[in-house]
Protein backbone atom coordinates (compact mmCIF):
# COMPACT_ATOMS: atom_id res chain seq x y z
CA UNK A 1 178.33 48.90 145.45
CA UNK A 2 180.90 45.91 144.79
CA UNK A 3 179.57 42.55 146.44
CA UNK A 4 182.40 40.86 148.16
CA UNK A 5 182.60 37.39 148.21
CA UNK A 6 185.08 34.90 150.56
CA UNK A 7 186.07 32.27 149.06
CA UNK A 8 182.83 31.68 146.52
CA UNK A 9 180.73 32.25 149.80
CA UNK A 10 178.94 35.85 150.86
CA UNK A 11 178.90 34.51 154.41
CA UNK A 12 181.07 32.49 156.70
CA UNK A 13 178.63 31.19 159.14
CA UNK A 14 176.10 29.13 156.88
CA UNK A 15 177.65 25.49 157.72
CA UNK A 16 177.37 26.89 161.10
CA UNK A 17 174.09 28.03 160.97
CA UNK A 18 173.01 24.68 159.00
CA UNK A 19 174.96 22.10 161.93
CA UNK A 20 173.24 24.11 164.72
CA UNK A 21 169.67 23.80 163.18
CA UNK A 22 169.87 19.99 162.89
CA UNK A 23 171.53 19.82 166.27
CA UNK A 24 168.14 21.70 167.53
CA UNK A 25 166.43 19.08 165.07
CA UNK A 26 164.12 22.54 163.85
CA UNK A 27 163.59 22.79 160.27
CA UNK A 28 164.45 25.96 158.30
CA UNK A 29 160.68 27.42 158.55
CA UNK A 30 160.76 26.67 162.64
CA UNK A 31 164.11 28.52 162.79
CA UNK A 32 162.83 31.55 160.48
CA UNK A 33 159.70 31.88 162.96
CA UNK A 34 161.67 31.96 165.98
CA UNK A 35 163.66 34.47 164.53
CA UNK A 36 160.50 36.78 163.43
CA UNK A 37 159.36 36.35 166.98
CA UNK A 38 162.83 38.00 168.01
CA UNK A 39 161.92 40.70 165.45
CA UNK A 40 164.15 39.87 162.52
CA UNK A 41 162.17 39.61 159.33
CA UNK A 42 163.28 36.50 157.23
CA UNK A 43 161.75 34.00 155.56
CA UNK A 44 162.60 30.64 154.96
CA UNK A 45 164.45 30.80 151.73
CA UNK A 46 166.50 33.86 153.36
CA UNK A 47 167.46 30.51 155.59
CA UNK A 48 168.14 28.39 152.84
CA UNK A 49 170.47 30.91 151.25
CA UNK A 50 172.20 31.47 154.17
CA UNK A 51 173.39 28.29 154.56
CA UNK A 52 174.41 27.81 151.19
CA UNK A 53 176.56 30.73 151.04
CA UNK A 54 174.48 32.85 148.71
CA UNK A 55 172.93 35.54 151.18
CA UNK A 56 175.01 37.99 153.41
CA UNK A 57 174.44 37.83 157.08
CA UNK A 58 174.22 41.21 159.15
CA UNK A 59 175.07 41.66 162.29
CA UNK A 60 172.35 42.15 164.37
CA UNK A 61 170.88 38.67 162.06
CA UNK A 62 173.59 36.83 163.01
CA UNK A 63 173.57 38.08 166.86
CA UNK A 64 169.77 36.84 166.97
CA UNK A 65 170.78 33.86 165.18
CA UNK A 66 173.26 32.44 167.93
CA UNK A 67 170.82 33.32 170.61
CA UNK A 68 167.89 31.50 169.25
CA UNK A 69 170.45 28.69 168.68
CA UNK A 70 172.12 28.80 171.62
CA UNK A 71 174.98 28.74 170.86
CA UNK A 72 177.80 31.95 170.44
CA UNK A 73 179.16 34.44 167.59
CA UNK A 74 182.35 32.99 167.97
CA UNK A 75 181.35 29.49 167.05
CA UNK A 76 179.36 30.47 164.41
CA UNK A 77 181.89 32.43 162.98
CA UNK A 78 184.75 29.47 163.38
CA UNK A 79 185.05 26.49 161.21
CA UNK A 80 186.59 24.27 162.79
C-alpha cells in the first residue's frame, strides 16, 4: 500500500481541525470524548496527530469532526 502524502502533510484539515478546537476553547482530550460519544474511536494523540499532519483523516472521522465542531466539511477542508 503506498502512503500518499500532500505537500509533507497526510491530511489537509489539521490547521482546521486545530483553529476550530481553540475557537470551542476544548482541549484535545474534550474533543476526542465528544467524538467517542458520537461513536468514533480516537484517542487523544490520534488528535494530536491530526493536527500536525501526521495521521490520515477518513471520511466518516472527518464528517463527525465538523459536526461536533460545528462547523462544515467545506471549511475544514479550505485553507483559506
Amino acid at each position: 500500500m503506498k502512503i500518499y502524502d500532500f505537500d509533507g502533510r497526510k491530511n489537509i484539515c489539521g490547521e482546521r481541525l486545530h483553529e476550530a478546537r481553540c475557537k470551542l476553547r476544548i482541549t484535545q482530550s474534550e474533543l476526542a470524548a465528544r467524538l467517542q460519544c458520537e461513536g468514533i474511536t480516537i484517542e487523544r494523540d490520534s488528535i494530536s496527530r491530526i493536527e500536525i499532519g501526521t495521521r490520515f483523516v477518513t471520511d466518516y472521522e472527518l464528517m463527525t469532526l465538523s459536526k461536533v465542531l460545528g462547523v462544515t466539511v467545506d471549511w475544514l477542508l479550505s485553507n483559506e
